[in-house]
Protein backbone atom coordinates (compact mmCIF):
# COMPACT_ATOMS: atom_id res chain seq x y z
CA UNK A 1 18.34 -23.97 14.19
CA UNK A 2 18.68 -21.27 16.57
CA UNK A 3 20.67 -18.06 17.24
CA UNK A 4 21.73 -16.33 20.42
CA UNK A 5 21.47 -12.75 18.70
CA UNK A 6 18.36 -12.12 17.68
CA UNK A 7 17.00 -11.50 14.05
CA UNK A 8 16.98 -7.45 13.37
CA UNK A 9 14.17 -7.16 11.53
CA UNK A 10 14.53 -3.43 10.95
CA UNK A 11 14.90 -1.62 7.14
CA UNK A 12 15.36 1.98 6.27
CA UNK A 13 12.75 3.10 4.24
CA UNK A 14 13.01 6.86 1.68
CA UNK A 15 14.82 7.54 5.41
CA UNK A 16 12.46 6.17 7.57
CA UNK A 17 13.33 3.66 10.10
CA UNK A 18 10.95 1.22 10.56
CA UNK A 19 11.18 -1.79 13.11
CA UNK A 20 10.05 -4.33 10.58
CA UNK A 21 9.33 -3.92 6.90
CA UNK A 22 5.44 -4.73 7.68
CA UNK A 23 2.83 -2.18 6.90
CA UNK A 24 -0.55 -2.08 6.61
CA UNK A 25 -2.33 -1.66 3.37
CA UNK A 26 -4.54 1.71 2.93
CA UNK A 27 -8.24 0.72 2.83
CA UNK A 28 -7.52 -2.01 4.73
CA UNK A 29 -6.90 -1.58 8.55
CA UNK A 30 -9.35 1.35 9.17
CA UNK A 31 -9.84 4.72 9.09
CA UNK A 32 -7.42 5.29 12.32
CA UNK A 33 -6.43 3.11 15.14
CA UNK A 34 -9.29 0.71 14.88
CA UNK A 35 -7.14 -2.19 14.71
CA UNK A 36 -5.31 -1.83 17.67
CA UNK A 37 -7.48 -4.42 19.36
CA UNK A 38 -5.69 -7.27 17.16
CA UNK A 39 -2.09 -5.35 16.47
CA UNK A 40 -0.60 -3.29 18.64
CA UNK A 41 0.24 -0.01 16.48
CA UNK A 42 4.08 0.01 17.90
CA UNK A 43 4.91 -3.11 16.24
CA UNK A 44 4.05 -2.34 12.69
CA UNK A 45 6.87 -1.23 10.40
CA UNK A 46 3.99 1.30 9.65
CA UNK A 47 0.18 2.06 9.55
CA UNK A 48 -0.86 3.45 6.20
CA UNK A 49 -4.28 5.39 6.47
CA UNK A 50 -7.48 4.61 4.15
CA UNK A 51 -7.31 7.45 1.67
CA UNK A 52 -8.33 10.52 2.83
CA UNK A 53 -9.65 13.37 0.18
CA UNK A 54 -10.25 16.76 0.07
CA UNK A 55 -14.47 16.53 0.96
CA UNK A 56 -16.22 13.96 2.32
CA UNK A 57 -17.09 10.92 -0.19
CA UNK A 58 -19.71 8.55 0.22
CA UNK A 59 -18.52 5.99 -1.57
CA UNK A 60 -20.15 3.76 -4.63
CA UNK A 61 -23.43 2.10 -4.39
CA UNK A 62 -24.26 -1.32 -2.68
CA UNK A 63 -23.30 -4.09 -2.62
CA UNK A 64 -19.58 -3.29 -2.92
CA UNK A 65 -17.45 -5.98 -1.90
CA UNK A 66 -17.81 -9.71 -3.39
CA UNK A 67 -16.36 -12.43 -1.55
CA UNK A 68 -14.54 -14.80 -4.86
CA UNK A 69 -12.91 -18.11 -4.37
CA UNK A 70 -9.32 -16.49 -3.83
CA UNK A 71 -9.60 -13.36 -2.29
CA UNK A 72 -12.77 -10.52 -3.56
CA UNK A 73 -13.64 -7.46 -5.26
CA UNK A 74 -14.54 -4.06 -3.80
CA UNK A 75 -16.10 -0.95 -5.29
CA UNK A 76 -15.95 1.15 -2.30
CA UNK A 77 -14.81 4.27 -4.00
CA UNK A 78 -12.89 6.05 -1.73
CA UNK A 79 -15.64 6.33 1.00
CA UNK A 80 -14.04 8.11 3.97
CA UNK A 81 -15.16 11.33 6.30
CA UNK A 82 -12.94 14.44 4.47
CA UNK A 83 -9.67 15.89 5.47
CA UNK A 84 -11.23 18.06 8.08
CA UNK A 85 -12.43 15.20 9.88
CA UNK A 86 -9.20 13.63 9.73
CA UNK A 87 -7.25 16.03 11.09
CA UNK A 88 -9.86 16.72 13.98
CA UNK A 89 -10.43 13.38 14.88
CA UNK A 90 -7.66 10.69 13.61
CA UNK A 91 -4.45 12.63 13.77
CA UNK A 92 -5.10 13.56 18.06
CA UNK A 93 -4.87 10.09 18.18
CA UNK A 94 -1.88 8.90 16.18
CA UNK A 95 -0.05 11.22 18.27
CA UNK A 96 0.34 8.23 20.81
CA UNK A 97 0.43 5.49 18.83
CA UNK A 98 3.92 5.12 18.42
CA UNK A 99 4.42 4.23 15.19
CA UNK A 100 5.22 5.63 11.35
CA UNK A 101 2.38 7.25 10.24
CA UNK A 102 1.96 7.17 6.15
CA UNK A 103 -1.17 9.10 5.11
CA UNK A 104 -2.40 8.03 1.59
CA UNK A 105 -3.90 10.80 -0.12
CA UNK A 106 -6.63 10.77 -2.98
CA UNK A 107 -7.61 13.22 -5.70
CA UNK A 108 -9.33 13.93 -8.43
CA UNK A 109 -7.01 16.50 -10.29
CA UNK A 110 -3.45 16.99 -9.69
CA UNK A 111 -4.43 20.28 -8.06
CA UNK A 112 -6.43 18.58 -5.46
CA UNK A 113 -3.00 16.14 -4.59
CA UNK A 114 -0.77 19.11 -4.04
CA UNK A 115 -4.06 20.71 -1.80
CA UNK A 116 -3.78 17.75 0.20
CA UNK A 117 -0.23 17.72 0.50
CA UNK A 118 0.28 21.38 1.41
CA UNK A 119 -2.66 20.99 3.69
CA UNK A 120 -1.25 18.26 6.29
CA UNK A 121 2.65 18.76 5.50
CA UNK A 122 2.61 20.59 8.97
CA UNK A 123 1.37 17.80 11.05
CA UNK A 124 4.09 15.75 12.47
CA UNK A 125 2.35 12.84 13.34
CA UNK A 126 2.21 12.48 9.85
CA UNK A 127 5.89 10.81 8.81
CA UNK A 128 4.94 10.44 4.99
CA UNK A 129 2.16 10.53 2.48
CA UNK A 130 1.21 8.06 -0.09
CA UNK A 131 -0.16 9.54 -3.07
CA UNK A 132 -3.20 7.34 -4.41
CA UNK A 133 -2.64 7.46 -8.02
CA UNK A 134 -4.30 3.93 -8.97
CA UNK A 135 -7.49 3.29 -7.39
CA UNK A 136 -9.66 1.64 -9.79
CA UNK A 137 -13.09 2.30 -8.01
CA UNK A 138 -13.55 5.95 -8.91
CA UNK A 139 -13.78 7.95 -12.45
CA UNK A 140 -15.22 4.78 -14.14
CA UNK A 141 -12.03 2.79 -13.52
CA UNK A 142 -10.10 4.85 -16.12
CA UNK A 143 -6.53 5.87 -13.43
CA UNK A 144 -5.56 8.48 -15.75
CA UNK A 145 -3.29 9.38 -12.86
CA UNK A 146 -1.80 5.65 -13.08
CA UNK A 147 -1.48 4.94 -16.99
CA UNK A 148 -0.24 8.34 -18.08
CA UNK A 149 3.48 8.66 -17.59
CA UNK A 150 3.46 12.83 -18.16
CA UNK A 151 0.19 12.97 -15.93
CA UNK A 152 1.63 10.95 -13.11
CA UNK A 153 5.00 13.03 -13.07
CA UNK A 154 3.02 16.12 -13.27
CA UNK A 155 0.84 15.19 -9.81
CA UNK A 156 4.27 13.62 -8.25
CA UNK A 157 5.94 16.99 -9.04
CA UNK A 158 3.19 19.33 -7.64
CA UNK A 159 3.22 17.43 -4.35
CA UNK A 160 6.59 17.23 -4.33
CA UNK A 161 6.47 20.95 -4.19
CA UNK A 162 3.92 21.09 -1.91
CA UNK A 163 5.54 18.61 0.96
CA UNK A 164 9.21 17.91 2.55
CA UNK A 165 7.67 14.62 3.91
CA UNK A 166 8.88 11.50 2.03
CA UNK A 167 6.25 10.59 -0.95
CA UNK A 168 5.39 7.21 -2.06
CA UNK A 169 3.10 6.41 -4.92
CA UNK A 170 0.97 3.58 -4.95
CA UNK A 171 0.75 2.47 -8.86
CA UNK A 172 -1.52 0.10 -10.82
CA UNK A 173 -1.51 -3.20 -11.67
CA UNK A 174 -3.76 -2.58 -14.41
CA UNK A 175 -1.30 -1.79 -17.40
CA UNK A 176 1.29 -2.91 -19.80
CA UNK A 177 4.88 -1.15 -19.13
CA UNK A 178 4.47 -0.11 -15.07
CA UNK A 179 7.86 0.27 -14.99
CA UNK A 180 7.42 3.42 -17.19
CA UNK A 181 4.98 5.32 -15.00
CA UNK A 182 7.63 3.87 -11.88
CA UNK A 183 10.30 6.01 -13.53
CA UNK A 184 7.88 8.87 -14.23
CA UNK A 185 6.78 9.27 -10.57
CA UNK A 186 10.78 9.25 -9.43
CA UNK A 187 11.00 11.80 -12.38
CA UNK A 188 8.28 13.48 -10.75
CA UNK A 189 10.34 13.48 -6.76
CA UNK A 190 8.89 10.58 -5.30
CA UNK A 191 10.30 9.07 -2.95
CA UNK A 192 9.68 5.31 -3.27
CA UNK A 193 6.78 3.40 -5.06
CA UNK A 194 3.84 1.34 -3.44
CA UNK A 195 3.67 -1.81 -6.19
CA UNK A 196 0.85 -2.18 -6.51
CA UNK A 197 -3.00 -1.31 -5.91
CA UNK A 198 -6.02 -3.85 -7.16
CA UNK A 199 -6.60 -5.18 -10.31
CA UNK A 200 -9.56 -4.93 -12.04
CA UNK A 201 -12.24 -7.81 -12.16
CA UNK A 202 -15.68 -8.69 -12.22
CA UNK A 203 -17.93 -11.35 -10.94
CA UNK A 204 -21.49 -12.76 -11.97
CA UNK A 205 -23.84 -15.14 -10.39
CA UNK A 206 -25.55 -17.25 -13.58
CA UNK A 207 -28.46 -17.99 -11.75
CA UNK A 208 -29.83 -14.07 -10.87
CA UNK A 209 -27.78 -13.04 -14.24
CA UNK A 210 -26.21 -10.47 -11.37
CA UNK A 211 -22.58 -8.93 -11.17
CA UNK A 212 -21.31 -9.70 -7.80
CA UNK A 213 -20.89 -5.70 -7.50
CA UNK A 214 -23.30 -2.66 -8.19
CA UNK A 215 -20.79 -1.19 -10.10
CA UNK A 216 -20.01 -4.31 -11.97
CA UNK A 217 -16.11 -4.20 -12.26
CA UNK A 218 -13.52 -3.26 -8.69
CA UNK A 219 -10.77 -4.34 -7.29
CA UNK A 220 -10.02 -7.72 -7.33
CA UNK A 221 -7.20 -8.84 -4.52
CA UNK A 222 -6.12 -11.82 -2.24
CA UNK A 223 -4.08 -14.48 -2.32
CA UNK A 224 -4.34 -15.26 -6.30
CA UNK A 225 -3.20 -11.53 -7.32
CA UNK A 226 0.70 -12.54 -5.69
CA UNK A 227 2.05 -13.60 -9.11
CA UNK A 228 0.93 -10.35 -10.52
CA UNK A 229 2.12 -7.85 -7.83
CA UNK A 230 5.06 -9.83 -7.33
CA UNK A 231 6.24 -9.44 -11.69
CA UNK A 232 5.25 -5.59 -10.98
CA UNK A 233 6.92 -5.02 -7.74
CA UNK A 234 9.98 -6.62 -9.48
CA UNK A 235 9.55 -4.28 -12.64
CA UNK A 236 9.76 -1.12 -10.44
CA UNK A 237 12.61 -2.48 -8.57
CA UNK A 238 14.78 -2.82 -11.82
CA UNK A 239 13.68 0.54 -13.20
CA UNK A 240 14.30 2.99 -10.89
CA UNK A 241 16.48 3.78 -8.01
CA UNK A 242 14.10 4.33 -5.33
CA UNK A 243 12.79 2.04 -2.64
CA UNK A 244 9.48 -0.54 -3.52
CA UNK A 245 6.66 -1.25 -1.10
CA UNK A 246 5.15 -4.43 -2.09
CA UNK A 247 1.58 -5.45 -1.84
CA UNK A 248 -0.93 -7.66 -3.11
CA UNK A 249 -1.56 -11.34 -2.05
CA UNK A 250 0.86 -11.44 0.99
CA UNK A 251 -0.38 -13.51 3.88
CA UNK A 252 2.58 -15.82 5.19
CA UNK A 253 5.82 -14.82 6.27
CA UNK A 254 7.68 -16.30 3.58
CA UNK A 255 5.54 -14.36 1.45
CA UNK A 256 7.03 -11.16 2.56
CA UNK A 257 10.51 -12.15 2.08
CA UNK A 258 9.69 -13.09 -1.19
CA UNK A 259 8.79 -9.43 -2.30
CA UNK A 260 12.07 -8.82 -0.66
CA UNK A 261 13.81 -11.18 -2.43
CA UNK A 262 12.69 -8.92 -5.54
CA UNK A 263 13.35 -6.27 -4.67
CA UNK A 264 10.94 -4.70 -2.19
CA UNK A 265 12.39 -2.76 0.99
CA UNK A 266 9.28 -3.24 2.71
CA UNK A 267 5.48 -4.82 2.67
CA UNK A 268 2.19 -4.13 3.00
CA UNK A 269 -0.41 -6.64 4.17
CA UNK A 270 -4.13 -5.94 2.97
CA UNK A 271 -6.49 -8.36 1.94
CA UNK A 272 -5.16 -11.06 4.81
CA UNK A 273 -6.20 -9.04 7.12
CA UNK A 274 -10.02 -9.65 7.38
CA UNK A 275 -9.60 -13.65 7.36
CA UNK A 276 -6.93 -12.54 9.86
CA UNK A 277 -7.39 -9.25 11.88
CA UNK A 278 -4.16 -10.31 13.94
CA UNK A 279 -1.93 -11.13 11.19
CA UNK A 280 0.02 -8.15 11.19
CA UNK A 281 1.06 -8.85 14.81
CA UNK A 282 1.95 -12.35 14.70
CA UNK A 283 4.11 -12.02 11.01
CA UNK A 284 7.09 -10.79 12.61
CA UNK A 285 7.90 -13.92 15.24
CA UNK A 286 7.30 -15.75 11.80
CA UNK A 287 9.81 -13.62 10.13
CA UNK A 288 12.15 -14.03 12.49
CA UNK A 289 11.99 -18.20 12.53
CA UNK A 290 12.07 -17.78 8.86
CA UNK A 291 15.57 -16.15 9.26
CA UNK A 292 17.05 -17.89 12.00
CA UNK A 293 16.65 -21.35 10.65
CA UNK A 294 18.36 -19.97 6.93
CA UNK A 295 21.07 -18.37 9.04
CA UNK A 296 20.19 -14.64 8.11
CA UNK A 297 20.89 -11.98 10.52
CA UNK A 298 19.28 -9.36 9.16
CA UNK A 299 16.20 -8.79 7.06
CA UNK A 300 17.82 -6.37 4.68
CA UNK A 301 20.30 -8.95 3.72
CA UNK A 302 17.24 -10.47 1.55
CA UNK A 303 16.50 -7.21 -0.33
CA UNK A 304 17.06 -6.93 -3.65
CA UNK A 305 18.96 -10.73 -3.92
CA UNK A 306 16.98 -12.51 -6.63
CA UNK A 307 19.16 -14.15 -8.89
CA UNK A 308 17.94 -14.02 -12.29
CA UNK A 309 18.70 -16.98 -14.53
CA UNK A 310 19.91 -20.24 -13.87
């Protein structure tokens, strides 16, 4: 089937307007524009940057990413260059990429969020931040920012303070109830929730009696983690008022407009994109076949139309 108008593919995001509702996942596309040899920057919804904290970190010990048989686990633990280095070297050159820039942030108090916060709120190359509350490579794996409901709308309230810039906080996986801390971070002034980070898993080779990582447990994402991120995305959406990114386990088009579907206003695409470092850039004629042949005009149509029960 085809259409003489063609598919808008555009959503407003917490205010935002982004051309599609594809994003890159942070950790995943580089530490700035790295990827622009596969996707063009100015076609992504938005590029969400690796986490940048307050000092340099070096990240956890070798080796720290396991290849599985659906997806793998990392332990990188936040390695990236410091805040100072971002803003000297990778914010000169978003300037010109043309696209929404969403800087995730990391921390290891709630004082060290709103620092971050307060720090870059004057850049304006810098559209939003998401706040890292769920990474399960650092502190031993214990998220106290992401299983605490009074803890996570503390850090969400101090940055809120700290920042006009739309907020989003990326939540984990990695608990019963997530639709409590979703309503504690829109307690807290965020501005729309990123559902959801890795979960935790492990690997071990029986022959060398060897985990797969240094660190034993990480992140475990890919393909097989969709079901999961997809029931979590879906608990956010029908807990709170604000917008859902979804993320984990997303590589086809009809993928994405299943996180839609749920309730998600927009993606992000992570994992897929080391099999595929062009994926990003070739999802969007997908989307738009997708659409045409069901007779949808727009993309937003889709969000938030699941019907529950039969």
């Amino acid at each position: 089937m085809t259409t003489a108008t063609k598919t808008d593919l555009s959503v407003t995001l917490a205010g935002l307007e982004l051309k599609t509702p594809l994003m890159s996942a942070s950790g995943t596309f580089g530490h700035g524009l790295e990827m622009g040899n596969f996707v063009a920057p100015e076609t992504l919804g938005a590029w969400v940057s690796k986490t940048v904290t307050l000092l340099p970190r070096h990240g956890n010990p070798a080796p720290r990413i396991c290849e599985t048989e659906a997806g793998f686990l990392n332990s990188i633990g936040l390695e990236n260059r410091g805040v100072e280095d971002y803003e000297q070297k990778v914010l000169p050159t978003l300037k010109r990429a043309g696209v929404t820039v969403i800087t995730n942030i990391g921390g290891a108090t709630p004082e060290e969020f709103v620092e971050m916060a307060a720090r870059l709120d004057g850049y304006d190359e810098i559209h939003a931040f998401e706040v890292n509350l769920s990474c399960p490579n650092v502190q031993g794996g214990k998220l106290p920012f992401a299983t605490d409901p009074a803890t996570a709308e503390l850090t969400l309230r101090g940055v809120r303070e700290a920042t006009t810039k739309p907020l989003f906080a990326k939540l984990s996986p990695n608990l019963a109830g997530i639709g409590e801390i979703a309503k504690a971070v829109e307690a807290g002034g965020a501005d729309g929730i990123t559902a959801v980070n890795t979960l935790l898993g492990m690997s071990v080779d029986w022959r060398t009696q060897k985990p797969g990582l240094a660190l034993v447990m990480g992140g475990y994402s890919g393909v097989a983690v969709k079901p999961v991120a997809l029931r979590c995305a879906w608990n956010c959406a029908t807990a709170v008022k604000i917008p859902i990114i979804g993320c984990g386990g997303i590589t086809t088009a009809a993928d994405v407009l299943e996180f839609l579907v749920a309730g998600c206003t927009a993606v992000q695409i992570g994992t897929a994109s080391f099999s595929n470092p062009s994926l990003l850039a070739e999802l969007p004629a997908q989307l738009e076949e997708l659409l045409a042949d069901a007779g949808v005009a727009s993309v937003a149509e889709l969000i938030g139309s699941m019907k529950a029960g039969y």
